[in-house]
Protein backbone atom coordinates (compact mmCIF):
# COMPACT_ATOMS: atom_id res chain seq x y z
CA UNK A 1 -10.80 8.43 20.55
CA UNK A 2 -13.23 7.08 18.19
CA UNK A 3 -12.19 9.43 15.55
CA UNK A 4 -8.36 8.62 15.82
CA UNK A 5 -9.21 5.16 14.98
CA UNK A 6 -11.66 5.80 12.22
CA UNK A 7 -9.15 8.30 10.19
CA UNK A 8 -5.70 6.52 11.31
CA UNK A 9 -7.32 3.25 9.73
CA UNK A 10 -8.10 5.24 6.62
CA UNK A 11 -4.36 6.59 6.54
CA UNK A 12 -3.13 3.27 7.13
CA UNK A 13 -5.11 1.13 4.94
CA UNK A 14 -4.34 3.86 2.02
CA UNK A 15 -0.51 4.00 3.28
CA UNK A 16 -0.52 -0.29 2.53
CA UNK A 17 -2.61 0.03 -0.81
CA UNK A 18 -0.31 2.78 -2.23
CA UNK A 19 3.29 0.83 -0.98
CA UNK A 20 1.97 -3.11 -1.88
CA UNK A 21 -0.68 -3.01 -4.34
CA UNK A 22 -2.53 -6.30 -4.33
CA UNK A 23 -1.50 -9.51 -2.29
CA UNK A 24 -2.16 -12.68 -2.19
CA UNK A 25 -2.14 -14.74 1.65
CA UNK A 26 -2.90 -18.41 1.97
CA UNK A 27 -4.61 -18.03 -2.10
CA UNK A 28 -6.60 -15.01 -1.00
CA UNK A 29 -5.90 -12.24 -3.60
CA UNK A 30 -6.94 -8.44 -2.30
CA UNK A 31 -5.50 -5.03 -1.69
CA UNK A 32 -3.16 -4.74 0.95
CA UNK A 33 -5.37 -1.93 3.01
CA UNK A 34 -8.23 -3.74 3.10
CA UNK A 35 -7.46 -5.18 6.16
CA UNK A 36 -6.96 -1.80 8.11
CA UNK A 37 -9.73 -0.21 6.09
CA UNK A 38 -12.13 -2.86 6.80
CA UNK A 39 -11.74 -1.34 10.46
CA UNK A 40 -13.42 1.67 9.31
CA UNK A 41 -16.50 0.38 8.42
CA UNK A 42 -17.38 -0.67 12.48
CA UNK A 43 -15.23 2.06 13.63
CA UNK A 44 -17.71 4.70 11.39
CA UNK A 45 -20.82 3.49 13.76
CA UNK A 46 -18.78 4.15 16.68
CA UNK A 47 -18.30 7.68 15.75
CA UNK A 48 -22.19 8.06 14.89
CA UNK A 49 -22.83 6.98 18.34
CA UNK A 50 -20.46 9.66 19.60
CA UNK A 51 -20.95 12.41 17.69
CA UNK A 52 -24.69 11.74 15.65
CA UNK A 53 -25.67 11.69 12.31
CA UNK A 54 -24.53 15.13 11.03
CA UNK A 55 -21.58 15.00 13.59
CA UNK A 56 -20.55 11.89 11.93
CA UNK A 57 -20.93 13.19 8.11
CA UNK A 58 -18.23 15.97 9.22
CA UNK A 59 -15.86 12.83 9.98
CA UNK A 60 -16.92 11.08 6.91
CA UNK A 61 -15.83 14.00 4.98
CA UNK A 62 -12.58 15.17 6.64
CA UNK A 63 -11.76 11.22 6.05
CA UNK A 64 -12.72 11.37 2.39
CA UNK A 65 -10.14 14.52 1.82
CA UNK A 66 -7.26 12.38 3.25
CA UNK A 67 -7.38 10.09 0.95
CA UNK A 68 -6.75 13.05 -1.38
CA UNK A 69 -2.93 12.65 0.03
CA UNK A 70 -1.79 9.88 -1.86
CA UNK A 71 -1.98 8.58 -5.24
CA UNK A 72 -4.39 10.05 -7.70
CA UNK A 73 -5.51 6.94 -8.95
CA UNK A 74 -5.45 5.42 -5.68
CA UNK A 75 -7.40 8.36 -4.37
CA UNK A 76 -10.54 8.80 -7.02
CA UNK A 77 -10.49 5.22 -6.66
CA UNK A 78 -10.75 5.01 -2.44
CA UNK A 79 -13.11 8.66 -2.46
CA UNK A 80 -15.62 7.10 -4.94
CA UNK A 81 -15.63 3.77 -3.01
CA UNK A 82 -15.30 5.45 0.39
CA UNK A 83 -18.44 8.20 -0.34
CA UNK A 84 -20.77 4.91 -1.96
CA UNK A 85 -19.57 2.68 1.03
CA UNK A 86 -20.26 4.85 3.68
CA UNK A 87 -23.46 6.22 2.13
CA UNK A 88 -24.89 3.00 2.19
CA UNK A 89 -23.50 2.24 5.67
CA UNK A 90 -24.78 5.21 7.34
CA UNK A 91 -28.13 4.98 5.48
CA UNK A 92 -28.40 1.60 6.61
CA UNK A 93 -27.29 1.95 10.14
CA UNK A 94 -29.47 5.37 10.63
CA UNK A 95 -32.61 3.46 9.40
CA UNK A 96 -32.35 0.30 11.17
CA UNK A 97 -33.65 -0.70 14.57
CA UNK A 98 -32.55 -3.02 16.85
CA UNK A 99 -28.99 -3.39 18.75
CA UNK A 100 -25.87 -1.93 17.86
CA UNK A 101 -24.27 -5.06 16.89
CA UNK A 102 -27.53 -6.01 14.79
CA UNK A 103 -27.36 -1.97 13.07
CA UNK A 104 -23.24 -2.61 12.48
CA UNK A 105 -23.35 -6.40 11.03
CA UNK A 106 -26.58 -5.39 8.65
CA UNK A 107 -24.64 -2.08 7.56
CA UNK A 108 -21.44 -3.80 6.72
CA UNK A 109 -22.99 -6.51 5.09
CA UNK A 110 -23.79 -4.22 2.36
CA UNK A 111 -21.34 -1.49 2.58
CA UNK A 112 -18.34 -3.60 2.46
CA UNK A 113 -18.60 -5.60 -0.96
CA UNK A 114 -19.72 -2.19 -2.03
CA UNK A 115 -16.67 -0.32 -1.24
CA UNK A 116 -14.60 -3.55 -2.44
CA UNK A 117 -16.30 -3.76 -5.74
CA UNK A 118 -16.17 0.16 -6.36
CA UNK A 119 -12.19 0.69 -5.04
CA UNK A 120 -11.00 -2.68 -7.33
CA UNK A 121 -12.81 -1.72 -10.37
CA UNK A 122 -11.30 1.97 -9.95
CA UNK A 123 -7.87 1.13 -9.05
CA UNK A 124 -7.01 -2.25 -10.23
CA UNK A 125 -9.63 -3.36 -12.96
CA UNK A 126 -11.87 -6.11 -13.15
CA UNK A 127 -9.33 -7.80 -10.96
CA UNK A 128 -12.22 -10.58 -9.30
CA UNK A 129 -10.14 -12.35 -7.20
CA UNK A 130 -9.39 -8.96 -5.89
CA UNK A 131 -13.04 -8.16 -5.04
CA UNK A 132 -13.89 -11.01 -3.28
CA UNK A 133 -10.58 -11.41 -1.53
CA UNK A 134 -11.23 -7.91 -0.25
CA UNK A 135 -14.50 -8.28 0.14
CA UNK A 136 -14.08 -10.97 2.73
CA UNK A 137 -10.62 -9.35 4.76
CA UNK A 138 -13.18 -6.22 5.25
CA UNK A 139 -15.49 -8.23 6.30
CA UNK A 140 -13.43 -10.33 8.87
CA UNK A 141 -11.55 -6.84 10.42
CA UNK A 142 -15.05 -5.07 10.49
CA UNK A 143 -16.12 -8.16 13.00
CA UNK A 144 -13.16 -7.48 14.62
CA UNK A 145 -14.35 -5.13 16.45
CA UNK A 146 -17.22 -6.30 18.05
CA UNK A 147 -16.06 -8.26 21.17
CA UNK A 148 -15.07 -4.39 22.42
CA UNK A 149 -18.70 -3.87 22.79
CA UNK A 150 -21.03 -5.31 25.72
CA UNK A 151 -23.51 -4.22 27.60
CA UNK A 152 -24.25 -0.47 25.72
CA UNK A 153 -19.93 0.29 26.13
CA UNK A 154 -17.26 0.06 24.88
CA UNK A 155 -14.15 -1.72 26.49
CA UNK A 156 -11.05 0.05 24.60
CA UNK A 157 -8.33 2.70 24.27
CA UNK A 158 -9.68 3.59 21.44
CA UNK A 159 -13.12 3.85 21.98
CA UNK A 160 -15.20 4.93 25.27
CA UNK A 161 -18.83 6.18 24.73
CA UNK A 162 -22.14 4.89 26.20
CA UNK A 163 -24.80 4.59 23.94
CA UNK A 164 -26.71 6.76 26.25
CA UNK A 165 -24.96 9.82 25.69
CA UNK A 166 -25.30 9.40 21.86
CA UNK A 167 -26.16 12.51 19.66
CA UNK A 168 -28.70 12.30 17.60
C-alpha cells in the first residue's frame, strides 16, 4: 500500500498545483501541492524498503510519467524537480547508515528545498516567497509521517512492511 500513497500524493499534490496555483496561509506563500507532495518525499523511502533500490526506481519513474497528465508547464516543471529531488533523496538515503528515521530526515533535508527551488523556478519564476514557503510545508508533511514508524514497522493503512523483509 506503500505505492498507493506515494503516486496518489503525486496525483494529488499536482491535481492542487494545477486548480490553485500559489497560496498564501497565515503569510506563508507556496504552491498549493506542496503539502500533499511533501508526503512523497517520506512515503518514497517507504517504498525502497518494500520493494529495494531498483524496485523503487520503477516507482520513481511510473510517478514521474503521471505528472505528464496535467499541465505542460506544470509538468516539465514537477518532472525536472521530481527526477533532481528524488535523485538526491534516493542517493542520499541508499548511502547513508544509521536508522530509518535518521536515512529519511537526512534525505529530505536536502531533497526537499531541492525539489522546491527547481518546481518554483520552472513553474512560477523567481517567486522566493514561493520557495521557501514550499520549502518549509514539504518539510513539515514529510515529518508527518514519522510517528507511523516504531520499532522497524509501520503502524498504517497505508503502509505495512518490516524492515526485515526489505529488498535490497
Amino acid at each position: 500500500m506503500s505505492v498507493v500513497f506515494y503516486l496518489g500524493s503525486i496525483i494529488l499534490g499536482n491535481i492542487m498545483v494545477h486548480s490553485l496555483g500559489l497560496v498564501t496561509i497565515l503569510g506563508l506563500t507556496f504552491p498549493a501541492g506542496a503539502i500533499a507532495v511533501g508526503l512523497t518525499f517520506s512515503a518514497r523511502d517507504f517504498v525502497q524498503e518494500r520493494y529495494g533500490k531498483i524496485g523503487c526506481w520503477g516507482w520513481m519513474l511510473t510517478a514521474s510519467a503521471i505528472t505528464l497528465a496535467f499541465n505542460q508547464q506544470l509538468a516539465l516543471a514537477s518532472f525536472c524537480a521530481f527526477f533532481l529531488a528524488e535523485l538526491s533523496d534516493w542517493f542520499i538515503y541508499t548511502r547513508t547508515r544509521g536508522s530509518f528515521k535518521k536515512r529519511l530526515m537526512l534525505s529530505n533535508l536536502i531533497s526537499t528545498p531541492l525539489d522546491s527551488l527547481v518546481f518554483v523556478l520552472l513553474a512560477f519564476g523567481p517567486a522566493w516567497p514561493a520557495i521557501w514557503g514550499q520549502t518549509i510545508i514539504k518539510m513539515l508533511s514529510s515529518i508527518l509521517i514519522l510517528p507511523l514508524f516504531k520499532n522497524g514497522k509501520t503502524y498504517s493503512l497505508f503502509f505495512s512492511f518490516q524492515r526485515s523483509k526489505a529488498v535490497s
